[in-house]
PDB file of N, CA and C in Angstrom:
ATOM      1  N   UNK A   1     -36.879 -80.725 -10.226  1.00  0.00           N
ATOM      2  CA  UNK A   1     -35.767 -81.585 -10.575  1.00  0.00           C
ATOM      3  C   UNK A   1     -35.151 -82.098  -9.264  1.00  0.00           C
ATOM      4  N   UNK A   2     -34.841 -83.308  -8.994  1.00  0.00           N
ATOM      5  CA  UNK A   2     -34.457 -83.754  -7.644  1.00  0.00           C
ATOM      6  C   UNK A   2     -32.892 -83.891  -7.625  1.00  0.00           C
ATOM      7  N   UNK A   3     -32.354 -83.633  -6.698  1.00  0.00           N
ATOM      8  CA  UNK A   3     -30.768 -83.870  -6.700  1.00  0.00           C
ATOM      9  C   UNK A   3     -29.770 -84.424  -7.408  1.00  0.00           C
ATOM     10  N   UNK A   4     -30.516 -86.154  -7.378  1.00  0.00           N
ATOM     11  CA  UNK A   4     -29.950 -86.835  -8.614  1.00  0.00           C
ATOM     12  C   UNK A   4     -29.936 -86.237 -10.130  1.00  0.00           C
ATOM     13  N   UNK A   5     -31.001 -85.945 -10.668  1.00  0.00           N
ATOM     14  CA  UNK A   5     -30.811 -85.373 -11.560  1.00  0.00           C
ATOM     15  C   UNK A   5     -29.902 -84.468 -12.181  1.00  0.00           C
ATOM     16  N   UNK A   6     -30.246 -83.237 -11.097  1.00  0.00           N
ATOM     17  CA  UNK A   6     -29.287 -82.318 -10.883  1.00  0.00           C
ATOM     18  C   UNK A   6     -27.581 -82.272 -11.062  1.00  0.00           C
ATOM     19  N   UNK A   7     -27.391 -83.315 -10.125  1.00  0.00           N
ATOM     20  CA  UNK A   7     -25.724 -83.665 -10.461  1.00  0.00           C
ATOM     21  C   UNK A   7     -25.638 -84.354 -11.390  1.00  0.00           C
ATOM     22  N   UNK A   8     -26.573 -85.780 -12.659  1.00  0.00           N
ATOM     23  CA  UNK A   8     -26.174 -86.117 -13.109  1.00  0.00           C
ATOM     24  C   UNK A   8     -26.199 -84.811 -14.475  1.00  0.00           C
ATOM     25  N   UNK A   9     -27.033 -84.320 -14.360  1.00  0.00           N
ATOM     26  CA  UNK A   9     -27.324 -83.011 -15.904  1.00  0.00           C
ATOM     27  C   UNK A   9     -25.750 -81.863 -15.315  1.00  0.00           C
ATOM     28  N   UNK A  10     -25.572 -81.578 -14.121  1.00  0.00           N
ATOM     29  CA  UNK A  10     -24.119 -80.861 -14.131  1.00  0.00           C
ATOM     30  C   UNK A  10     -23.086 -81.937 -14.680  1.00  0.00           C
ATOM     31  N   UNK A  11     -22.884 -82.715 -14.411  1.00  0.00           N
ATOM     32  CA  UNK A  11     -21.368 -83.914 -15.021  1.00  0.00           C
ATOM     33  C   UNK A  11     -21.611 -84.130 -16.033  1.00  0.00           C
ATOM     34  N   UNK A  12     -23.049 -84.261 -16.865  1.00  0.00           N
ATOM     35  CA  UNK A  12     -22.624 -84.163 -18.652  1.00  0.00           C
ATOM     36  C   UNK A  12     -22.105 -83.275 -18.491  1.00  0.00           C
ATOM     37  N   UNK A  13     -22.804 -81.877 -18.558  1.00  0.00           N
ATOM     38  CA  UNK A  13     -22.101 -80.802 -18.865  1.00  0.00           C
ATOM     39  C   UNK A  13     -20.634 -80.615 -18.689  1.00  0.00           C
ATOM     40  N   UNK A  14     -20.134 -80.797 -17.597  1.00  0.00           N
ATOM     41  CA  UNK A  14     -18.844 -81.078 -17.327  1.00  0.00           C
ATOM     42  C   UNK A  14     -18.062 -81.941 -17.909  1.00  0.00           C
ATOM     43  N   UNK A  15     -18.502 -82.729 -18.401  1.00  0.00           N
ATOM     44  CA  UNK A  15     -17.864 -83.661 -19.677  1.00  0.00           C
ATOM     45  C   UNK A  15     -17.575 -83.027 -20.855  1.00  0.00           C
ATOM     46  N   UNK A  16     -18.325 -82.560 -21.559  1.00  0.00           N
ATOM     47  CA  UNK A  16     -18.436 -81.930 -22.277  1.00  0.00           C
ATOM     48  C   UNK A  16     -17.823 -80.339 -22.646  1.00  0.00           C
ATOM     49  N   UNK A  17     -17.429 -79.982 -21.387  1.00  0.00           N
ATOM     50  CA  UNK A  17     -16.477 -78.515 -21.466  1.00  0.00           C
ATOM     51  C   UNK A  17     -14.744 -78.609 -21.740  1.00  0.00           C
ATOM     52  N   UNK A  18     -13.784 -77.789 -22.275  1.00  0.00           N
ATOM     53  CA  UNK A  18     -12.864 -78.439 -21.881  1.00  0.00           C
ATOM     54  C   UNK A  18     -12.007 -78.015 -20.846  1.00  0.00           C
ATOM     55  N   UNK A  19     -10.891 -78.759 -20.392  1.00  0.00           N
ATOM     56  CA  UNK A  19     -10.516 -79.028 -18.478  1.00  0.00           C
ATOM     57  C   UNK A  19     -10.159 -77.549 -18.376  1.00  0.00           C
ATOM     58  N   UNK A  20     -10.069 -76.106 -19.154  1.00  0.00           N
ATOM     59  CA  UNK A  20     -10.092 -75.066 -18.690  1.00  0.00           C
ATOM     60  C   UNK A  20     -11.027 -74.963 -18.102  1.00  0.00           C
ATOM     61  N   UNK A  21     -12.324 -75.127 -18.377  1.00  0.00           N
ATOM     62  CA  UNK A  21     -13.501 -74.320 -18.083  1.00  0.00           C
ATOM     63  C   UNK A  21     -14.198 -75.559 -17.279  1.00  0.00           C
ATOM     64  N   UNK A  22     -13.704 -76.549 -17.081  1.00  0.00           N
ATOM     65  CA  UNK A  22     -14.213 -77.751 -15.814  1.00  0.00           C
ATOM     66  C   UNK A  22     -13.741 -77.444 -14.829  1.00  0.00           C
ATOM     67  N   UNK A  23     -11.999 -76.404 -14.840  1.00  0.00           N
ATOM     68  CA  UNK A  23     -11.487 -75.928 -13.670  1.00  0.00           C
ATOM     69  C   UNK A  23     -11.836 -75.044 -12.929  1.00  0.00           C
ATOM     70  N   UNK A  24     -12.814 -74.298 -13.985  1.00  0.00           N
ATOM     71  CA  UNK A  24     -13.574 -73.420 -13.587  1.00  0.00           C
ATOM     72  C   UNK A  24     -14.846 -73.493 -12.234  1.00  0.00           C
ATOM     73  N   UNK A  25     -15.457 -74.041 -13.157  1.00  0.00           N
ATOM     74  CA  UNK A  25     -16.410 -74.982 -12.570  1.00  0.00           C
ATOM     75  C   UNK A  25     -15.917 -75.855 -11.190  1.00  0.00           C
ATOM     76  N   UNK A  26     -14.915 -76.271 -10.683  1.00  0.00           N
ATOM     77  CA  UNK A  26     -14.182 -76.652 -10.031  1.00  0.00           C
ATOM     78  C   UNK A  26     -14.138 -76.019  -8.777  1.00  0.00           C
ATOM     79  N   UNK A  27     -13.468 -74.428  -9.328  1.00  0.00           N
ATOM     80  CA  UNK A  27     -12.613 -73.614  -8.076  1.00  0.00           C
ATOM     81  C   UNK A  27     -14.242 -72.761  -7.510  1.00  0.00           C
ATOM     82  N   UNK A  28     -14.906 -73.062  -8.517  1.00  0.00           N
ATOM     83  CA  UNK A  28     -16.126 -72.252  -8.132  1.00  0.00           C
ATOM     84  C   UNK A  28     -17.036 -72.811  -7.671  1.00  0.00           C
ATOM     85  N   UNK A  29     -16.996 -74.418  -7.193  1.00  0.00           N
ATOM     86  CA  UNK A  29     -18.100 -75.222  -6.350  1.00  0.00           C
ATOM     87  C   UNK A  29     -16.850 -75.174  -5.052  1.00  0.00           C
ATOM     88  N   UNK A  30     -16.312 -74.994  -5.010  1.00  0.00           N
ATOM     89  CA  UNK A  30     -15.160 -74.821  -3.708  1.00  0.00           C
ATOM     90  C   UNK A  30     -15.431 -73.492  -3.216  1.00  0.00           C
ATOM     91  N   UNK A  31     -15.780 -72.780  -3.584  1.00  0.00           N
ATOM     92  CA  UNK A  31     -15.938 -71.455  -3.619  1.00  0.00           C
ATOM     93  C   UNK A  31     -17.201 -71.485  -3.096  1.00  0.00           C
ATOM     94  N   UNK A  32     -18.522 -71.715  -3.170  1.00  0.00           N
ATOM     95  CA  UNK A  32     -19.827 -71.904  -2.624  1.00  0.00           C
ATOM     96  C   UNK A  32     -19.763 -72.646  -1.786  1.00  0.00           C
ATOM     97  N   UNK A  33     -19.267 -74.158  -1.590  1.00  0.00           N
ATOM     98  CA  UNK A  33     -18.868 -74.579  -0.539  1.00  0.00           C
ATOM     99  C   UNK A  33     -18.308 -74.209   0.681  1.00  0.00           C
ATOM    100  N   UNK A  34     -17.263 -73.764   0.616  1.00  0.00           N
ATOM    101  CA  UNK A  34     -16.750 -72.408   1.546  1.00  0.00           C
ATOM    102  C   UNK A  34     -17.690 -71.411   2.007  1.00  0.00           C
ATOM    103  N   UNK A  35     -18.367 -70.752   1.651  1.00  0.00           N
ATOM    104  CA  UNK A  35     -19.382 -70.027   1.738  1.00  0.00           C
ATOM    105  C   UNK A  35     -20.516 -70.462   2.430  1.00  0.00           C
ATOM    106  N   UNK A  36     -21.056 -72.334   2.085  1.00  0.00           N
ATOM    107  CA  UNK A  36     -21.877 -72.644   2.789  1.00  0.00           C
ATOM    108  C   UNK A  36     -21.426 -73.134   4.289  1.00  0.00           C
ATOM    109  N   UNK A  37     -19.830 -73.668   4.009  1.00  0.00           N
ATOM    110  CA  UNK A  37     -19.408 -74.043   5.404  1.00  0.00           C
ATOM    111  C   UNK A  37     -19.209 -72.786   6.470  1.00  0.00           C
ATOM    112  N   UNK A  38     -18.859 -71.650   6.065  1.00  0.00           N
ATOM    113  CA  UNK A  38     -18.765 -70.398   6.471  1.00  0.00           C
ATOM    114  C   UNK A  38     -20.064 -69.687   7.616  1.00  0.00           C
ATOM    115  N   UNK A  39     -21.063 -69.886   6.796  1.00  0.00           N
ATOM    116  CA  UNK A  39     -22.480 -69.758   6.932  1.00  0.00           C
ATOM    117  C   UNK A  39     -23.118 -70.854   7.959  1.00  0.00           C
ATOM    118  N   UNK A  40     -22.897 -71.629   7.921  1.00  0.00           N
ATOM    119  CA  UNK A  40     -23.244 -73.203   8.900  1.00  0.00           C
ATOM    120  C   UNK A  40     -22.374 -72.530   9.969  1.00  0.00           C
ATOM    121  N   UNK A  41     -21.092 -72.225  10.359  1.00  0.00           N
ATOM    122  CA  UNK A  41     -20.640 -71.971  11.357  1.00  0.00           C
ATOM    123  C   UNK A  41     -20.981 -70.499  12.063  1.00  0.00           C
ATOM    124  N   UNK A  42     -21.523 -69.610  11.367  1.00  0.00           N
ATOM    125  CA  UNK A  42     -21.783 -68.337  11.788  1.00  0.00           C
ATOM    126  C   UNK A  42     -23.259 -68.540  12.940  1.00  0.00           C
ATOM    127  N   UNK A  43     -24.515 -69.967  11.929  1.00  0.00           N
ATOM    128  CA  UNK A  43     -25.624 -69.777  12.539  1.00  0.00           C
ATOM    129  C   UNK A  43     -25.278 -70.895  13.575  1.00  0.00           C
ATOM    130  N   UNK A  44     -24.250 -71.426  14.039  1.00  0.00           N
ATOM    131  CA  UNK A  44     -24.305 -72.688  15.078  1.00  0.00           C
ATOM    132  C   UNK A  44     -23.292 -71.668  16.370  1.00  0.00           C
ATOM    133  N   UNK A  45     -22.597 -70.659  15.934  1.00  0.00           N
ATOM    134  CA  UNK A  45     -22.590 -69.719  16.546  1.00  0.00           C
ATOM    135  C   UNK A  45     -23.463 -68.752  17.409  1.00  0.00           C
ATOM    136  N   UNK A  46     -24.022 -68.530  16.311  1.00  0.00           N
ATOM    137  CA  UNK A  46     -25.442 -67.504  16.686  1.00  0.00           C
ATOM    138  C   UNK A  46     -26.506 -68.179  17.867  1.00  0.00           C
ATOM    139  N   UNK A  47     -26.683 -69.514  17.407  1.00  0.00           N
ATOM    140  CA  UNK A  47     -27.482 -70.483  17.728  1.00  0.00           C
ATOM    141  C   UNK A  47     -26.380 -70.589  19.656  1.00  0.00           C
ATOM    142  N   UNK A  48     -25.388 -71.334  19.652  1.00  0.00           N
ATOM    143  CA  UNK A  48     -24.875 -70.613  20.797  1.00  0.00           C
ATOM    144  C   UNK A  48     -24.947 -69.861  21.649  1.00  0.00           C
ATOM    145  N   UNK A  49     -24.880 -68.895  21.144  1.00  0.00           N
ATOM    146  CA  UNK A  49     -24.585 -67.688  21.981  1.00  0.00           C
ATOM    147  C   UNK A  49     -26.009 -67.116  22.432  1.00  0.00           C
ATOM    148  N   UNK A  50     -26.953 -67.534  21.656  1.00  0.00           N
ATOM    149  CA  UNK A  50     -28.400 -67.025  22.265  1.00  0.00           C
ATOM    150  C   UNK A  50     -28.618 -67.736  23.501  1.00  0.00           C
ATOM    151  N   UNK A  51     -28.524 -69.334  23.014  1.00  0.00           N
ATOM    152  CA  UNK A  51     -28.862 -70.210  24.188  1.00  0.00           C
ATOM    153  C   UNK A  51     -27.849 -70.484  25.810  1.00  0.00           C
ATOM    154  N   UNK A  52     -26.963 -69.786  25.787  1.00  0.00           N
ATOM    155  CA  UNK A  52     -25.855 -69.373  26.413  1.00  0.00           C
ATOM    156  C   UNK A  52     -26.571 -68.809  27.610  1.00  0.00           C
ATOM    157  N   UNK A  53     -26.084 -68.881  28.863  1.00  0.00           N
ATOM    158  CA  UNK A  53     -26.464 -68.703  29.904  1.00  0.00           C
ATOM    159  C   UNK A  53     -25.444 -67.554  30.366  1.00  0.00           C
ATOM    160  N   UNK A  54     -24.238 -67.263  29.820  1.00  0.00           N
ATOM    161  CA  UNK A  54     -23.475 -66.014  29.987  1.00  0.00           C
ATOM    162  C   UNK A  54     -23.761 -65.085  30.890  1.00  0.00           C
ATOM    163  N   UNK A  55     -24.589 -64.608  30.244  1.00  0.00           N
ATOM    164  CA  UNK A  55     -24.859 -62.594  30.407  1.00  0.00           C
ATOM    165  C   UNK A  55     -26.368 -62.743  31.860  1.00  0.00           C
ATOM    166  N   UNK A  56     -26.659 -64.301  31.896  1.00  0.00           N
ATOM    167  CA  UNK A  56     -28.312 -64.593  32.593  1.00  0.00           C
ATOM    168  C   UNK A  56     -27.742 -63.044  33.738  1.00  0.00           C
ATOM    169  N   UNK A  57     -26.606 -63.376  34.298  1.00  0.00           N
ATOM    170  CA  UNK A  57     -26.560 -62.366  35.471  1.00  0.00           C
ATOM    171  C   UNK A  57     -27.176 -61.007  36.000  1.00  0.00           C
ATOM    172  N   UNK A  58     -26.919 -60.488  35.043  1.00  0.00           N
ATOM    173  CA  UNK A  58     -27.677 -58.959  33.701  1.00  0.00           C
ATOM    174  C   UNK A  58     -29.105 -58.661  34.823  1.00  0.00           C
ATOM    175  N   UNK A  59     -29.812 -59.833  34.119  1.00  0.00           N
ATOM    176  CA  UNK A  59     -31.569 -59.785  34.078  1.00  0.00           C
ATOM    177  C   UNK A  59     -31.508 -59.420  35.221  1.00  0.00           C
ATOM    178  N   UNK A  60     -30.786 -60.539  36.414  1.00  0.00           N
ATOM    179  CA  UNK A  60     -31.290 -59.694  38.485  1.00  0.00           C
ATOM    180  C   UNK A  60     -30.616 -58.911  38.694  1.00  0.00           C
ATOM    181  N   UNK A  61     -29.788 -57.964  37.630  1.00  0.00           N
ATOM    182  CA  UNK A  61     -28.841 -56.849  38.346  1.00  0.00           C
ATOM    183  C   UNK A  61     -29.916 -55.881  38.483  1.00  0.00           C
ATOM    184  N   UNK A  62     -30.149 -55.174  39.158  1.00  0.00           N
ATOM    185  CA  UNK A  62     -31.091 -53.955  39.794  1.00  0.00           C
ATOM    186  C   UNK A  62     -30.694 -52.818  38.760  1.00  0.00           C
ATOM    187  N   UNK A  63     -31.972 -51.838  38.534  1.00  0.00           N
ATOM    188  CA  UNK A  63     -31.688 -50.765  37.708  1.00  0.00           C
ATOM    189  C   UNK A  63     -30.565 -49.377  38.652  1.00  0.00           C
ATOM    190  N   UNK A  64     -29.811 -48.935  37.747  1.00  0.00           N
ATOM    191  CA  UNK A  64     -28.834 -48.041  38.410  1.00  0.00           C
ATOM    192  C   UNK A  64     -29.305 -46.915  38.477  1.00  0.00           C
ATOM    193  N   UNK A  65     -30.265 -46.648  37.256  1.00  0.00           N
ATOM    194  CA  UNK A  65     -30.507 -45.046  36.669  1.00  0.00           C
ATOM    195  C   UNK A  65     -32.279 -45.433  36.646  1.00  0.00           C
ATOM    196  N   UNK A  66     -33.103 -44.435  36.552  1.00  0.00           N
ATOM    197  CA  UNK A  66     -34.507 -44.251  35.614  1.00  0.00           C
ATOM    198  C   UNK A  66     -34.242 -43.060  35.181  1.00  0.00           C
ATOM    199  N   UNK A  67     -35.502 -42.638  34.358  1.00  0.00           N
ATOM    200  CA  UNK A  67     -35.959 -41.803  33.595  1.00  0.00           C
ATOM    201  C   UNK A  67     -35.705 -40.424  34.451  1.00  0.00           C
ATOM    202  N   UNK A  68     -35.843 -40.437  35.864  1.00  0.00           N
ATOM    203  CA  UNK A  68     -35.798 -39.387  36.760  1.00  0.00           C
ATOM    204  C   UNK A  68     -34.510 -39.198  36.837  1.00  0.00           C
ATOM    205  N   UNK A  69     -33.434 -39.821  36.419  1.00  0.00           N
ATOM    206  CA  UNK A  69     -31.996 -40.203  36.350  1.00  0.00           C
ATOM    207  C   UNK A  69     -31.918 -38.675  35.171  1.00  0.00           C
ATOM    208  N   UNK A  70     -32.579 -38.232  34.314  1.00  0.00           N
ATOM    209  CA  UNK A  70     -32.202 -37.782  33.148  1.00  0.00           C
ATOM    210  C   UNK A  70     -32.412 -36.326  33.289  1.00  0.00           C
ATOM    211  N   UNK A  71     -30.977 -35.212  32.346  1.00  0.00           N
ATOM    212  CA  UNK A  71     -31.125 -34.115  32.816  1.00  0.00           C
ATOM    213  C   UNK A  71     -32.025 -33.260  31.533  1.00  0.00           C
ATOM    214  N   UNK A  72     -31.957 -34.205  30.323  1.00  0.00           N
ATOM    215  CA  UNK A  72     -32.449 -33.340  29.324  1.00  0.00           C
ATOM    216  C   UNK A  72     -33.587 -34.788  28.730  1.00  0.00           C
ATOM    217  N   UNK A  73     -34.491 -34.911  28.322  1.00  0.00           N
ATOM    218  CA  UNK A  73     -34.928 -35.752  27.663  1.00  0.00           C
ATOM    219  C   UNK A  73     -35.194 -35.365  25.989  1.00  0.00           C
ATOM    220  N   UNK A  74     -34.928 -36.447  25.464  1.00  0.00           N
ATOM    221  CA  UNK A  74     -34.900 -36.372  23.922  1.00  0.00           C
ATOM    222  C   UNK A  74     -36.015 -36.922  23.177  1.00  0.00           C
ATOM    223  N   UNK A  75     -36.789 -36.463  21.990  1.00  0.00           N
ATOM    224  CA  UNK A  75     -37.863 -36.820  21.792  1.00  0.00           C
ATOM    225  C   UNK A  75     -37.774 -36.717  20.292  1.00  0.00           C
ATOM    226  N   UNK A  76     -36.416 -37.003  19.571  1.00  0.00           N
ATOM    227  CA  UNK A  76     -36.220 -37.722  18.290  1.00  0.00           C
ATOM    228  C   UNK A  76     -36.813 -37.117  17.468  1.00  0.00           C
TER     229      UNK A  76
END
């Protein structure tokens, strides 16, 4: 079913309910909406912060400790 469709087969329906239950229908496409705008900003975030040059410093900092560093070793 392609989009068009889609919204025109939801707005019969929505015609057809009465404005209680269209309000419904209403607060609850606001409600997913929110959710998708929510979601769009979390992965353009994510998406950010990976490509972020921040932390690059990290990678040439020299190791402080090794394995010879350790007084007990753990083997899980």
């Amino acid at each position: 079913m392609t989009r068009r469709a889609i919204i025109e087969r939801t707005i019969r329906a929505i015609n057809q309910l009465p404005d209680e239950k269209a309000k419904e229908i209403s607060d609850f496409v606001d409600f997913v909406m929110k959710r998708h705008e929510e979601t769009q900003l979390t992965e353009g975030i994510q998406k950010l912060t990976a490509q972020s040059q921040t932390f690059d410093f990290l990678n040439d900092e020299e190791d402080l400790y090794s394995e010879a560093d350790l007084k007990e070793v753990y083997n899980g």
